[in-house]
PDB file of N, CA and C in Angstrom:
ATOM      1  N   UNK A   1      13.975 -10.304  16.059  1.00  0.00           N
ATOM      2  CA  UNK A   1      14.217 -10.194  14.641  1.00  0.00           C
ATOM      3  C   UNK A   1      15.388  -9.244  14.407  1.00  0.00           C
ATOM      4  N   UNK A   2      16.255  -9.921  13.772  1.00  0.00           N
ATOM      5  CA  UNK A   2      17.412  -8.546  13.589  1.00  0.00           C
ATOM      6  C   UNK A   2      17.123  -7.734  12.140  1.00  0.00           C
ATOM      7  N   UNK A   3      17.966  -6.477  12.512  1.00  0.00           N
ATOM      8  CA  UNK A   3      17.339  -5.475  11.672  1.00  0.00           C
ATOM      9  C   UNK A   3      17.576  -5.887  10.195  1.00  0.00           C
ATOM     10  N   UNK A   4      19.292  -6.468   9.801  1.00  0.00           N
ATOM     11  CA  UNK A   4      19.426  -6.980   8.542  1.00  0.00           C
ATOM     12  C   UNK A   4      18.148  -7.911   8.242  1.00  0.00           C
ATOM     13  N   UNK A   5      17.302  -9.307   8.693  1.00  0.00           N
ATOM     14  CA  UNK A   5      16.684  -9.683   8.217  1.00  0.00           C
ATOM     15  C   UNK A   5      15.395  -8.903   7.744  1.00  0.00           C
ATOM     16  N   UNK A   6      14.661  -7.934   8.735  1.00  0.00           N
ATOM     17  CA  UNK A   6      13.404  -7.007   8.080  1.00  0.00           C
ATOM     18  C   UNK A   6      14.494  -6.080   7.178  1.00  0.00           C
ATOM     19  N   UNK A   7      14.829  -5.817   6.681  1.00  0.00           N
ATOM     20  CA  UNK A   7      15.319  -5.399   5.648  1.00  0.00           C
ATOM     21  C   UNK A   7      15.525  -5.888   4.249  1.00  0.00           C
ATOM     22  N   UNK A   8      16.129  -6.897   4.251  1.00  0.00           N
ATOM     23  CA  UNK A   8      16.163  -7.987   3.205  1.00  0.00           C
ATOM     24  C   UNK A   8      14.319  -8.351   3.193  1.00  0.00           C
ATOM     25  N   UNK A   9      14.110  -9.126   4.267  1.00  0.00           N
ATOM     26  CA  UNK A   9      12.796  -9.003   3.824  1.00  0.00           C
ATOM     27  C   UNK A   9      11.525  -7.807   2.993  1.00  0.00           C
ATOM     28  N   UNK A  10      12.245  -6.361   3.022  1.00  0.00           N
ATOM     29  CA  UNK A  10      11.135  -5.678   2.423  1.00  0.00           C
ATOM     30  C   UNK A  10      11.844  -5.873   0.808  1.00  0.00           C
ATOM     31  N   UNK A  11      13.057  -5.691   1.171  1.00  0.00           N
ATOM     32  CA  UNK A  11      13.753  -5.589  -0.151  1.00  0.00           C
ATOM     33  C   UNK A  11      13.570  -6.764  -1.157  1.00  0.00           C
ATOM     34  N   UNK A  12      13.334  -8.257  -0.890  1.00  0.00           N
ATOM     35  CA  UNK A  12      12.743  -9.189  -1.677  1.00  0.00           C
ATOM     36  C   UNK A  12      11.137  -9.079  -1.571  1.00  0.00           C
ATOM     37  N   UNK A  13      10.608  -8.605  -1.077  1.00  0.00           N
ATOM     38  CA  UNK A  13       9.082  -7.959  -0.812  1.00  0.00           C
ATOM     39  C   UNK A  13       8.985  -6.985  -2.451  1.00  0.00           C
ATOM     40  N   UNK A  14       9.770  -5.966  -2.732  1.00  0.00           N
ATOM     41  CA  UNK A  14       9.755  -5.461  -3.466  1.00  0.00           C
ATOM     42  C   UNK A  14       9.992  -5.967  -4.884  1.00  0.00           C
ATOM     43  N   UNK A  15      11.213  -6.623  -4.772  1.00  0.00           N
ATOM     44  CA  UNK A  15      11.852  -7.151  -6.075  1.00  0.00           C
ATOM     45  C   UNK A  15      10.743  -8.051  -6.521  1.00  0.00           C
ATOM     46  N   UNK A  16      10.138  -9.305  -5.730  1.00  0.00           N
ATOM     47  CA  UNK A  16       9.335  -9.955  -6.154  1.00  0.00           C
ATOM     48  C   UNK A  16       8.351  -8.953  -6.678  1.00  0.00           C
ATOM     49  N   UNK A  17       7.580  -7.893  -6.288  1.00  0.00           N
ATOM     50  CA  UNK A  17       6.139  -7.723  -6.840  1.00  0.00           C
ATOM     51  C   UNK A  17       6.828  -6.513  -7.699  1.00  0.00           C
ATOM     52  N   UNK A  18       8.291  -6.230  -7.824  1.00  0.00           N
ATOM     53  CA  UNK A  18       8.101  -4.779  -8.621  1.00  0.00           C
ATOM     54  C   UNK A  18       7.943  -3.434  -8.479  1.00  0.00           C
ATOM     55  N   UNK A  19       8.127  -3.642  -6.920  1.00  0.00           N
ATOM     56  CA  UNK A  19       8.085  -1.721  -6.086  1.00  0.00           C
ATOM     57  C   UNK A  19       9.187  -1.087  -6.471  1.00  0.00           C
ATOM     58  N   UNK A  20       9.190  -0.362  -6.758  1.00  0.00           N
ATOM     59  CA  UNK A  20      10.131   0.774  -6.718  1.00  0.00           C
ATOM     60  C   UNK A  20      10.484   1.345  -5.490  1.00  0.00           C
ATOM     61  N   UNK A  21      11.802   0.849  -4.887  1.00  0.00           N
ATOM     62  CA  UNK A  21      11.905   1.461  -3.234  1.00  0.00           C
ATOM     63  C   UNK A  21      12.888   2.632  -2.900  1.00  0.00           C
ATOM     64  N   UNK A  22      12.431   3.666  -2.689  1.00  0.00           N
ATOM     65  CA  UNK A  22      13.704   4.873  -2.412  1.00  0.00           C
ATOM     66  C   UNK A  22      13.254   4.962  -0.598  1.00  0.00           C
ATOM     67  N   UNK A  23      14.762   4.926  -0.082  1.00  0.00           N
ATOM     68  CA  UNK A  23      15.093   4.893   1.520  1.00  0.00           C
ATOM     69  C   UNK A  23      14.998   5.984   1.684  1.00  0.00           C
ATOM     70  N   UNK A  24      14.493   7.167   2.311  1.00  0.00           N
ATOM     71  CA  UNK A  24      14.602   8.523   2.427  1.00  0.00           C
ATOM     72  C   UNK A  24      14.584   8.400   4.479  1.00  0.00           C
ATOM     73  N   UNK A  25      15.850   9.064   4.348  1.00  0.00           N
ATOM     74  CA  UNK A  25      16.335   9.244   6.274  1.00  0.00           C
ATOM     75  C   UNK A  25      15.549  10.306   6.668  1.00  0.00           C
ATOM     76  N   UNK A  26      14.730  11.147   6.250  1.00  0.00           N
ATOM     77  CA  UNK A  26      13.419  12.272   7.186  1.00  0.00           C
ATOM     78  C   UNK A  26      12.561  12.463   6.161  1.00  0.00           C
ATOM     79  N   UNK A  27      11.279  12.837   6.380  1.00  0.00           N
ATOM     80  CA  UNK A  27      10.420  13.193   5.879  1.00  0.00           C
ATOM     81  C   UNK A  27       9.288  11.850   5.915  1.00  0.00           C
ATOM     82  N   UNK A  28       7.946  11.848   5.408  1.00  0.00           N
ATOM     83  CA  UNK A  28       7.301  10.862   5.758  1.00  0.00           C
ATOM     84  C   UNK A  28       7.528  10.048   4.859  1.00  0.00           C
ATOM     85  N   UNK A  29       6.696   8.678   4.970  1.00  0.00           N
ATOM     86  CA  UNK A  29       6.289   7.221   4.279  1.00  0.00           C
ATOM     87  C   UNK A  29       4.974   7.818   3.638  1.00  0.00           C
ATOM     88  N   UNK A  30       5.382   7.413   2.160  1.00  0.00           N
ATOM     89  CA  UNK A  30       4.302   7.343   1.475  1.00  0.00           C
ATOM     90  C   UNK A  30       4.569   6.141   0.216  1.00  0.00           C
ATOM     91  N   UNK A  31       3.554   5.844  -0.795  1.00  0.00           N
ATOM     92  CA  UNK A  31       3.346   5.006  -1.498  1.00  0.00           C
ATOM     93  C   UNK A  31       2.624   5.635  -2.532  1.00  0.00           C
ATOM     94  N   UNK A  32       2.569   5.125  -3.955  1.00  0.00           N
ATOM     95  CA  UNK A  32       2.268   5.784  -4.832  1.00  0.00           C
ATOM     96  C   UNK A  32       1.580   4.794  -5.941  1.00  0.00           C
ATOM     97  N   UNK A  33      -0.035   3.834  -5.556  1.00  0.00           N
ATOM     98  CA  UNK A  33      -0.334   2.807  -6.253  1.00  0.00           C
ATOM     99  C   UNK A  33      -0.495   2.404  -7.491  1.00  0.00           C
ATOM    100  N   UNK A  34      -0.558   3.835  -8.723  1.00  0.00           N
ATOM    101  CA  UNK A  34      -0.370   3.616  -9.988  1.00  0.00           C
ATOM    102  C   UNK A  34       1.227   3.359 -10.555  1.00  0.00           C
ATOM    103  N   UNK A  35       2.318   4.050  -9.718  1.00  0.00           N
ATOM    104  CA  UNK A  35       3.777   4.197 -10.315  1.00  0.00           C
ATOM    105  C   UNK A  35       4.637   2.861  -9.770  1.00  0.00           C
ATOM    106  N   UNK A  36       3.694   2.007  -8.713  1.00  0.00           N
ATOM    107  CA  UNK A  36       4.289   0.785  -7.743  1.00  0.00           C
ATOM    108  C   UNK A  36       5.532   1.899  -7.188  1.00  0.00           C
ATOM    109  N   UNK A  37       5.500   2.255  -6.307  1.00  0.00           N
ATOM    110  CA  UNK A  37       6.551   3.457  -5.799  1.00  0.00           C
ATOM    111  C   UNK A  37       6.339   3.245  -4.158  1.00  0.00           C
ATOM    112  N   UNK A  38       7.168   3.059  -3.711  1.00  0.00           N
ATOM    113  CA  UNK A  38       7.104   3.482  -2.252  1.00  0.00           C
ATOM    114  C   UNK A  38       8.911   4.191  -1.772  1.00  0.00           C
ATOM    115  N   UNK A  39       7.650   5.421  -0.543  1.00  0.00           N
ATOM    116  CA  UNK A  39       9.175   6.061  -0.314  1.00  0.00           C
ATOM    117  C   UNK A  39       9.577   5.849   1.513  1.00  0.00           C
ATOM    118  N   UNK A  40      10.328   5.257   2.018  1.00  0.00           N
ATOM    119  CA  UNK A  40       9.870   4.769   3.383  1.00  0.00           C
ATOM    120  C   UNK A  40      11.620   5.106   3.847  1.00  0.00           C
ATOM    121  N   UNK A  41      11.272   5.226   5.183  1.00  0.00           N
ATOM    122  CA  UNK A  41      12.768   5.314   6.095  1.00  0.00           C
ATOM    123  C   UNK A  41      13.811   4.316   6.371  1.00  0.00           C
ATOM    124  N   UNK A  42      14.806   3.990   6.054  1.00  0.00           N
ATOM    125  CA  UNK A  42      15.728   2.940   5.983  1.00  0.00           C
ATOM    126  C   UNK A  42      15.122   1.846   7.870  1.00  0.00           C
ATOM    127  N   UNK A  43      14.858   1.101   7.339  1.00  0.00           N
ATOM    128  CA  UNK A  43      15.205   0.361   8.092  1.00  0.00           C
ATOM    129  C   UNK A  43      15.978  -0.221   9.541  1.00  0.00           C
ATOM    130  N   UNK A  44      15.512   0.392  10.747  1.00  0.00           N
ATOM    131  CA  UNK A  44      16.605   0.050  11.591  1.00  0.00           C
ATOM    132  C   UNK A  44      15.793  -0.110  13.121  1.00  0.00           C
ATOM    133  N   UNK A  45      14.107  -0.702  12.950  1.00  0.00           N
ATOM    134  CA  UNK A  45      13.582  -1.204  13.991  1.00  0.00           C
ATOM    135  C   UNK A  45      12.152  -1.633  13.321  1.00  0.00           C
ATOM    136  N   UNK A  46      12.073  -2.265  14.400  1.00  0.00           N
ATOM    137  CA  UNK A  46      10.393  -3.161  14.127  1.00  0.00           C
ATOM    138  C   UNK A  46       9.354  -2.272  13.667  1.00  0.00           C
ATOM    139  N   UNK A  47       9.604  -0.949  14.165  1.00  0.00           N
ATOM    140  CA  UNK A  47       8.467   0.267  13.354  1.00  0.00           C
ATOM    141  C   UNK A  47       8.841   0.989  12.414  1.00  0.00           C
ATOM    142  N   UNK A  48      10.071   0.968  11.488  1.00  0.00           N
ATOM    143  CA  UNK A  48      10.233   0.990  10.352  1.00  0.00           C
ATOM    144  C   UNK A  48      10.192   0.209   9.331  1.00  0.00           C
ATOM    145  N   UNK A  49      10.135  -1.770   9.962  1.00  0.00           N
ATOM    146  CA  UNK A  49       9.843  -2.627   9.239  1.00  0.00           C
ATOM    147  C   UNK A  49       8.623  -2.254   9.024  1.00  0.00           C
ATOM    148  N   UNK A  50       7.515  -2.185  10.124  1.00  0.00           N
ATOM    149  CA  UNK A  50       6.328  -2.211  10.118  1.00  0.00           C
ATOM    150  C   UNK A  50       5.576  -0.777   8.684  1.00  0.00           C
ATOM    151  N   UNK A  51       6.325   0.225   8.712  1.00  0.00           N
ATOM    152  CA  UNK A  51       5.670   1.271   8.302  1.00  0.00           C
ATOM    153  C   UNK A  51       6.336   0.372   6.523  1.00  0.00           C
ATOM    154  N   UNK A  52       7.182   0.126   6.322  1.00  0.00           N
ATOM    155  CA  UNK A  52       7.461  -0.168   5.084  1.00  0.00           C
ATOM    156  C   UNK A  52       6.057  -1.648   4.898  1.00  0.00           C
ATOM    157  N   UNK A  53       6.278  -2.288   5.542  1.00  0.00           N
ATOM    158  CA  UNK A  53       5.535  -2.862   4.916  1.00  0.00           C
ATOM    159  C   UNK A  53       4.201  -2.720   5.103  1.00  0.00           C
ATOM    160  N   UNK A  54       3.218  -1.780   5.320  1.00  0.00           N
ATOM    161  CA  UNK A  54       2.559  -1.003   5.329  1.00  0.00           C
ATOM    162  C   UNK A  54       2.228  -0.215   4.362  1.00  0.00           C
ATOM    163  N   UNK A  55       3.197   0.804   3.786  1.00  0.00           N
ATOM    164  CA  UNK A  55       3.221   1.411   2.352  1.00  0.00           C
ATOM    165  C   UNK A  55       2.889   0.099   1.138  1.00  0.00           C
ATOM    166  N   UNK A  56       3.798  -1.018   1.337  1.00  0.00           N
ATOM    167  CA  UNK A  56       3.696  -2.137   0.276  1.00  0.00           C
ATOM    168  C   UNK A  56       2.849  -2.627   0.319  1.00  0.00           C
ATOM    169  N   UNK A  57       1.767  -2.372   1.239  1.00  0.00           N
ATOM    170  CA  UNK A  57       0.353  -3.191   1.641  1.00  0.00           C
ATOM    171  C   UNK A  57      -0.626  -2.247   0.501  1.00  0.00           C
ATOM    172  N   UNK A  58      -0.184  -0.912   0.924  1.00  0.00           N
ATOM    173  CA  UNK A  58      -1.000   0.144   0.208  1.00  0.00           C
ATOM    174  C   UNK A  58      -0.735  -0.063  -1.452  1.00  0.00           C
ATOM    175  N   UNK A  59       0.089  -1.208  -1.757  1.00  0.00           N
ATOM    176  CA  UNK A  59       0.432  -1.447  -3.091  1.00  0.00           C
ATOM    177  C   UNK A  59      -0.435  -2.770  -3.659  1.00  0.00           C
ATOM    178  N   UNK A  60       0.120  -3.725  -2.730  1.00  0.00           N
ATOM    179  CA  UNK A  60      -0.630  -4.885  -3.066  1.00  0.00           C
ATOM    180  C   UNK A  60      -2.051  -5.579  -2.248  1.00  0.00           C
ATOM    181  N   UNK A  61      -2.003  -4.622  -1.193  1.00  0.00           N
ATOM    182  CA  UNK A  61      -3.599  -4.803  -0.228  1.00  0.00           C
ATOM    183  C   UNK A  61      -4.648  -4.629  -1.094  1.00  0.00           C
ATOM    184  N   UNK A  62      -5.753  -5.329   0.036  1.00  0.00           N
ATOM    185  CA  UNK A  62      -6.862  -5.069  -0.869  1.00  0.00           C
ATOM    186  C   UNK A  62      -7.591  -3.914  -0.481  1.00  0.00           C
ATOM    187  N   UNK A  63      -8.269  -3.368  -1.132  1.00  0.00           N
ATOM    188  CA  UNK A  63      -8.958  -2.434  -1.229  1.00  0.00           C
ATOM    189  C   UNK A  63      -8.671  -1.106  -1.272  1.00  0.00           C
ATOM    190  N   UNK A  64      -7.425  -1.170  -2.118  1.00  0.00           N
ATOM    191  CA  UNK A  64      -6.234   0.504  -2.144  1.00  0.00           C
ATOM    192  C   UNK A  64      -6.976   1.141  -3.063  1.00  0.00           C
ATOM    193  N   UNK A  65      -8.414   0.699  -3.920  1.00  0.00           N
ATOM    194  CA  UNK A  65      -8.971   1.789  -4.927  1.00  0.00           C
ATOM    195  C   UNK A  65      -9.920   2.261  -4.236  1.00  0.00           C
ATOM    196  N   UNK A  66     -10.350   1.969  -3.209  1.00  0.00           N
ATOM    197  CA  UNK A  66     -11.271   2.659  -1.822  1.00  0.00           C
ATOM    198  C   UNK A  66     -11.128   4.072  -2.150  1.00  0.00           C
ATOM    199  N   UNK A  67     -12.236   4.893  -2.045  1.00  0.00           N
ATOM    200  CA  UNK A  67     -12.051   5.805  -2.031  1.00  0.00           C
ATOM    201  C   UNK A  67     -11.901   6.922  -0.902  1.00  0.00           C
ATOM    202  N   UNK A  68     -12.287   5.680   0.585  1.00  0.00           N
ATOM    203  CA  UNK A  68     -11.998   6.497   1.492  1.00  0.00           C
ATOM    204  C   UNK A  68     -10.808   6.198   1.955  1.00  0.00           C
ATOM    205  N   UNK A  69     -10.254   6.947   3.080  1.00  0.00           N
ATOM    206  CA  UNK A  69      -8.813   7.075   3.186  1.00  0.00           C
ATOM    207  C   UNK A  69      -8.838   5.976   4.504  1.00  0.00           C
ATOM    208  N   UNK A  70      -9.690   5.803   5.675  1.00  0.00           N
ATOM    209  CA  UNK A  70      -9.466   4.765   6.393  1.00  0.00           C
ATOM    210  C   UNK A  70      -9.802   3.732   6.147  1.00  0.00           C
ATOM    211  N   UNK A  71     -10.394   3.189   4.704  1.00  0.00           N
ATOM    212  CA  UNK A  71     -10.234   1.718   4.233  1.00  0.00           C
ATOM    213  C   UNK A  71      -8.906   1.542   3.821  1.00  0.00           C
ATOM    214  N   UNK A  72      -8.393   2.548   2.893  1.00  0.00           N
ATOM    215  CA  UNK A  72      -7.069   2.129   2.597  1.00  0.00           C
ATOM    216  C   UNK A  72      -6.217   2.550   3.976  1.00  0.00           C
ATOM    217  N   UNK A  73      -6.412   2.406   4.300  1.00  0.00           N
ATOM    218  CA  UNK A  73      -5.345   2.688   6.000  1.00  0.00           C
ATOM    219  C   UNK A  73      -5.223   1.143   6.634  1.00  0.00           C
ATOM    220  N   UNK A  74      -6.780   1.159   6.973  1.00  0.00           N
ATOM    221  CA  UNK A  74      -6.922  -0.555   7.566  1.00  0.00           C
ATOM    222  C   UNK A  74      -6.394  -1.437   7.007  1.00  0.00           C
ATOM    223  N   UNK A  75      -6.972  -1.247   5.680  1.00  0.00           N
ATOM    224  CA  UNK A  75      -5.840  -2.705   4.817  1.00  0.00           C
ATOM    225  C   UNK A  75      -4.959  -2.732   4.263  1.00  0.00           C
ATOM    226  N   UNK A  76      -3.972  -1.985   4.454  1.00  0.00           N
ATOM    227  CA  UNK A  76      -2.899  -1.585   4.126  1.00  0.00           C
ATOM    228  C   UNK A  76      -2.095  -2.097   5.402  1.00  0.00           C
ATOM    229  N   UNK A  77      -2.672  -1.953   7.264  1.00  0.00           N
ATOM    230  CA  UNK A  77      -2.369  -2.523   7.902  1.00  0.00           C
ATOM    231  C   UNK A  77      -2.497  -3.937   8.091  1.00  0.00           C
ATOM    232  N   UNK A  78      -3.152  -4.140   8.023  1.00  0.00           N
ATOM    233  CA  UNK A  78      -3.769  -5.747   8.047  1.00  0.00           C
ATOM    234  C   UNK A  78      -2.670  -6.392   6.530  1.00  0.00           C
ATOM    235  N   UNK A  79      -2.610  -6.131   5.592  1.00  0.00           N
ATOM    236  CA  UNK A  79      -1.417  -6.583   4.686  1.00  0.00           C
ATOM    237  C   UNK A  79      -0.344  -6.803   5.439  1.00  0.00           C
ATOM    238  N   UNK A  80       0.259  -5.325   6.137  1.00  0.00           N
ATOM    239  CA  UNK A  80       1.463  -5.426   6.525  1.00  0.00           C
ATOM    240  C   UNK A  80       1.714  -6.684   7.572  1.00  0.00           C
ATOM    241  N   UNK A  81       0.578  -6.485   8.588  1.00  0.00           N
ATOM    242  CA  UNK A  81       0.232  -7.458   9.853  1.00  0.00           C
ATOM    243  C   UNK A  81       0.581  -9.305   9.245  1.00  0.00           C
ATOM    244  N   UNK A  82      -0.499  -9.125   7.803  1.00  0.00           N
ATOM    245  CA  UNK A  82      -0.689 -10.543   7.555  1.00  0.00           C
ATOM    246  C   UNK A  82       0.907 -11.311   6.405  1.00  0.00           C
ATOM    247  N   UNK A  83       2.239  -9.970   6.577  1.00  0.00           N
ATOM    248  CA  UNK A  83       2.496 -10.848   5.575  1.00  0.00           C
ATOM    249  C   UNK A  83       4.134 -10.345   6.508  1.00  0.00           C
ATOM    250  N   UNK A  84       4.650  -9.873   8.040  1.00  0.00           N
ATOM    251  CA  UNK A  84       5.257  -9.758   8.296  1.00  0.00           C
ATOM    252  C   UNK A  84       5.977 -10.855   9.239  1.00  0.00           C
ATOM    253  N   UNK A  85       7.155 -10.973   8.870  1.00  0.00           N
ATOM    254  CA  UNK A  85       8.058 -11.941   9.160  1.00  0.00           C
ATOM    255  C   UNK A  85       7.388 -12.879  10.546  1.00  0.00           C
ATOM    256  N   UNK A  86       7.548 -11.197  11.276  1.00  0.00           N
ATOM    257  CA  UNK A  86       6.810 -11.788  12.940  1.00  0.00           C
ATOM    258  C   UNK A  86       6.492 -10.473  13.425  1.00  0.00           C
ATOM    259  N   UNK A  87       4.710 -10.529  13.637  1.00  0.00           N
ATOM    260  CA  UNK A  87       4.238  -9.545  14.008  1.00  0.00           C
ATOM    261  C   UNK A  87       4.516  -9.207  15.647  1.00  0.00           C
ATOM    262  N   UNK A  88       5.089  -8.134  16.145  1.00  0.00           N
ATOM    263  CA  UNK A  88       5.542  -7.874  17.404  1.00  0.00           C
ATOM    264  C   UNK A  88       4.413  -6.741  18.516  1.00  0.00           C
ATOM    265  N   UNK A  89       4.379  -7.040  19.959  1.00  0.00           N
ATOM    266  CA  UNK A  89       3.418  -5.770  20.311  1.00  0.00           C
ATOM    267  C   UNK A  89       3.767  -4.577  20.136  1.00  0.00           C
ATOM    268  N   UNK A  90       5.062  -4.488  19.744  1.00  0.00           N
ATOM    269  CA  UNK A  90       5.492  -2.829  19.172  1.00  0.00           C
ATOM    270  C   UNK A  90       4.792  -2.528  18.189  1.00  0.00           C
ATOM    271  N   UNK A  91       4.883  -3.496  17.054  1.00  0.00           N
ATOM    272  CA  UNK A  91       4.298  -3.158  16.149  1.00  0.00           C
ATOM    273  C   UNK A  91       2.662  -3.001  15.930  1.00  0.00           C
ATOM    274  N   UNK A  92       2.157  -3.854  16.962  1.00  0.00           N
ATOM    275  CA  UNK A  92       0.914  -3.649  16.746  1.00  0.00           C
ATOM    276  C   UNK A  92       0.198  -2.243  17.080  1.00  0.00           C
ATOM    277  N   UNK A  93       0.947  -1.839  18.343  1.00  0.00           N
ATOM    278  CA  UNK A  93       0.629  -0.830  19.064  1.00  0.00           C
ATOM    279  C   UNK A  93       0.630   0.697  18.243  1.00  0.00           C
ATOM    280  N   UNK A  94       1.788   0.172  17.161  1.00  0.00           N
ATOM    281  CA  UNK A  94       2.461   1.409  16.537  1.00  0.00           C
ATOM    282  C   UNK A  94       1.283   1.321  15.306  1.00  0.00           C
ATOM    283  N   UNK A  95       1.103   0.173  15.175  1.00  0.00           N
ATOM    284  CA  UNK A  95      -0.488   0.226  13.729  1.00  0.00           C
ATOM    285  C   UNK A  95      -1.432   1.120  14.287  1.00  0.00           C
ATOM    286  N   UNK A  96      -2.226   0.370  15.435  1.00  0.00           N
ATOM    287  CA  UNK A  96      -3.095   1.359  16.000  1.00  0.00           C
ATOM    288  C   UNK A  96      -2.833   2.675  16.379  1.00  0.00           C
ATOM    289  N   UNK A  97      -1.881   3.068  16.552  1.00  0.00           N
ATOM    290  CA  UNK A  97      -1.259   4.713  16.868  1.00  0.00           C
ATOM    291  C   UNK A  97      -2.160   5.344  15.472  1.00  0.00           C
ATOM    292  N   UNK A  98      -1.513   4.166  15.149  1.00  0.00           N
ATOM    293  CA  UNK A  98      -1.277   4.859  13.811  1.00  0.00           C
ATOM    294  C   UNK A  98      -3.080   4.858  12.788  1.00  0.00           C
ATOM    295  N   UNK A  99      -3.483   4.684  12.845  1.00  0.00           N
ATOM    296  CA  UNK A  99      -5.180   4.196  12.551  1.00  0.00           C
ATOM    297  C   UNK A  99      -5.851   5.010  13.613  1.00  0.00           C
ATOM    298  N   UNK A 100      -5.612   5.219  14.214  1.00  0.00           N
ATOM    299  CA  UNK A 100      -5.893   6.199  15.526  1.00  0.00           C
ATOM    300  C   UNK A 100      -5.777   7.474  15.140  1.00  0.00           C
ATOM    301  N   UNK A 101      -4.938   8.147  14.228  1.00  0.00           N
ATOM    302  CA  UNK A 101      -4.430   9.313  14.099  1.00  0.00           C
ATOM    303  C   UNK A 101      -5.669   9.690  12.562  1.00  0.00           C
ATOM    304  N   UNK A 102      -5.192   8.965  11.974  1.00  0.00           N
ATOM    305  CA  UNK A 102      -6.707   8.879  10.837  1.00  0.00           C
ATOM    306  C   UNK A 102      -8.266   8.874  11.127  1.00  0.00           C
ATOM    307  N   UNK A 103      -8.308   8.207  12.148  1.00  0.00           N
ATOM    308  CA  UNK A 103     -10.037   8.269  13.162  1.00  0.00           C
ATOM    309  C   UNK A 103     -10.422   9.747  13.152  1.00  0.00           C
ATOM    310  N   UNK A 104      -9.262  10.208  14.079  1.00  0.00           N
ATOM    311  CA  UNK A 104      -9.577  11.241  14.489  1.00  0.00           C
ATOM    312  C   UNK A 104      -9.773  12.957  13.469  1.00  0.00           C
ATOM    313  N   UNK A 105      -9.555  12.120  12.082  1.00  0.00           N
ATOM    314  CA  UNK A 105      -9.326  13.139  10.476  1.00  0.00           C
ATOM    315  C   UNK A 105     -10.683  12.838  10.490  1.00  0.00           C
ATOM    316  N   UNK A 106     -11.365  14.228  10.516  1.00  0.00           N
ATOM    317  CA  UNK A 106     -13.150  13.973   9.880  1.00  0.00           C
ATOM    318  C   UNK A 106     -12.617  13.482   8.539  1.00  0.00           C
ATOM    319  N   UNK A 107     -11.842  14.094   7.074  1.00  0.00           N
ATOM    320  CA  UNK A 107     -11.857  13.575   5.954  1.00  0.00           C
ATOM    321  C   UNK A 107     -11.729  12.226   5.908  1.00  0.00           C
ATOM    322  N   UNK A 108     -11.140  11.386   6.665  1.00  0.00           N
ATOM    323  CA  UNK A 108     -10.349  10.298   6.608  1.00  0.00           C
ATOM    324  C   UNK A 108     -11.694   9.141   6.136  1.00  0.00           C
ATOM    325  N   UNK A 109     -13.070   9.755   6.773  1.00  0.00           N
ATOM    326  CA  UNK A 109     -14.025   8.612   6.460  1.00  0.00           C
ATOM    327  C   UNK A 109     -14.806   8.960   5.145  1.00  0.00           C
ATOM    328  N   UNK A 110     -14.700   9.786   4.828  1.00  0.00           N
ATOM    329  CA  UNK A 110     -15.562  10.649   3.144  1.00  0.00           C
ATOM    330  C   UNK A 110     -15.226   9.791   2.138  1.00  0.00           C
ATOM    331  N   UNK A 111     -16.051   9.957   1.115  1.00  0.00           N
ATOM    332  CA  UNK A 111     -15.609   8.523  -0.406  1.00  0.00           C
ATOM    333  C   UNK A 111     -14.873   9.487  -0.895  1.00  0.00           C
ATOM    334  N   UNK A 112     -14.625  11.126  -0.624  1.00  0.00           N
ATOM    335  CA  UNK A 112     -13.631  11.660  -1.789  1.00  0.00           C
ATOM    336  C   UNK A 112     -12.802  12.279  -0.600  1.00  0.00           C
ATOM    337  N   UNK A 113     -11.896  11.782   0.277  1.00  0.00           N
ATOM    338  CA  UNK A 113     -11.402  12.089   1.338  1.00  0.00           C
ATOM    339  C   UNK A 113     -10.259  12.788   0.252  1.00  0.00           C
ATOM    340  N   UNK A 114      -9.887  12.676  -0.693  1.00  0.00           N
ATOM    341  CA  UNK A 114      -8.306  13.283  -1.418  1.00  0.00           C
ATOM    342  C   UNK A 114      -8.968  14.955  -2.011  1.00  0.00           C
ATOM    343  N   UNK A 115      -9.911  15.097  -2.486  1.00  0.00           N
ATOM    344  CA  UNK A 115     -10.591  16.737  -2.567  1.00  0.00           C
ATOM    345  C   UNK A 115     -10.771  17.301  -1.173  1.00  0.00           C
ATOM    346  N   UNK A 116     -11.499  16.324  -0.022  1.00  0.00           N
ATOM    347  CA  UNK A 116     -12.020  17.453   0.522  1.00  0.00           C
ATOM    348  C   UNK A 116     -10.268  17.850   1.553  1.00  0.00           C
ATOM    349  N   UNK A 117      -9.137  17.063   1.303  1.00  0.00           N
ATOM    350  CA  UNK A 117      -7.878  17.658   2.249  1.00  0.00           C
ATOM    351  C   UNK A 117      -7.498  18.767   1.635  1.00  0.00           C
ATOM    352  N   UNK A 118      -7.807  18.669   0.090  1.00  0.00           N
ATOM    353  CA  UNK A 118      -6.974  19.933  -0.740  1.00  0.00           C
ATOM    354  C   UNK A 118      -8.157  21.055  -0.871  1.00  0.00           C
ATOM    355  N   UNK A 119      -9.111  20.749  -0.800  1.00  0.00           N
ATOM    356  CA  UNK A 119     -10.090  21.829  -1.155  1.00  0.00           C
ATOM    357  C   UNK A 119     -10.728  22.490   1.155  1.00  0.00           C
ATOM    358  N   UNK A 120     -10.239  22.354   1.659  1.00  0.00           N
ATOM    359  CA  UNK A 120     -10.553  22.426   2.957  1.00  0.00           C
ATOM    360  C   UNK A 120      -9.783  23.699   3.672  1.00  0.00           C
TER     361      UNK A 120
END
């Protein structure tokens, strides 16, 4: 997959549903499901396609009003998985890294996982 096409692809990803996309070169990927906002790293391999469309999962996936934090993790992956150009073993590997890193957050499984990170 070349990098111009996952690119264009998040970028009509967006336009169609209405994201708001700012490219930010350091700092993390996040998404913001009331403002349709996502803030993700420009584009320039299969695990930056992957993490963008990932955030956009966390937009239009199901179950982003979950109140725990590894439902919205899972299907936020599984979006990205089910709606990417061509899912690659980089990318898969880099999901599970990544779902892996949340397992291991006691908050990550709580119904009010967003109090107990700030109140902890």
């Amino acid at each position: 997959m070349a990098v111009a096409q996952m690119a264009a692809h998040i970028n009509s990803l967006c336009v169609a549903n209405e994201i708001s996309m700012t490219l930010v070169p350091k700092g993390p990927a996040f998404s913001i499901y009331w403002l349709r906002e996502i803030d993700v790293p420009p584009i320039k391999s299969v695990k930056s396609y992957a993490t963008a469309l990932h955030e956009i999962g966390h937009i239009l996936g199901r179950h982003q009003l979950s109140e725990v934090i590894l439902v919205r993790e899972r299907w936020a992956w599984e979006w990205a998985k089910r709606n990417a150009l061509r899912w690659t073993p980089v990318m898969q590997r880099y999901s599970e890294w990544c779902l892996e890193y949340y397992e291991r957050r006691p908050y990550a499984r709580r119904s009010n996982g967003y109090e107990t990170v700030f109140t902890s």
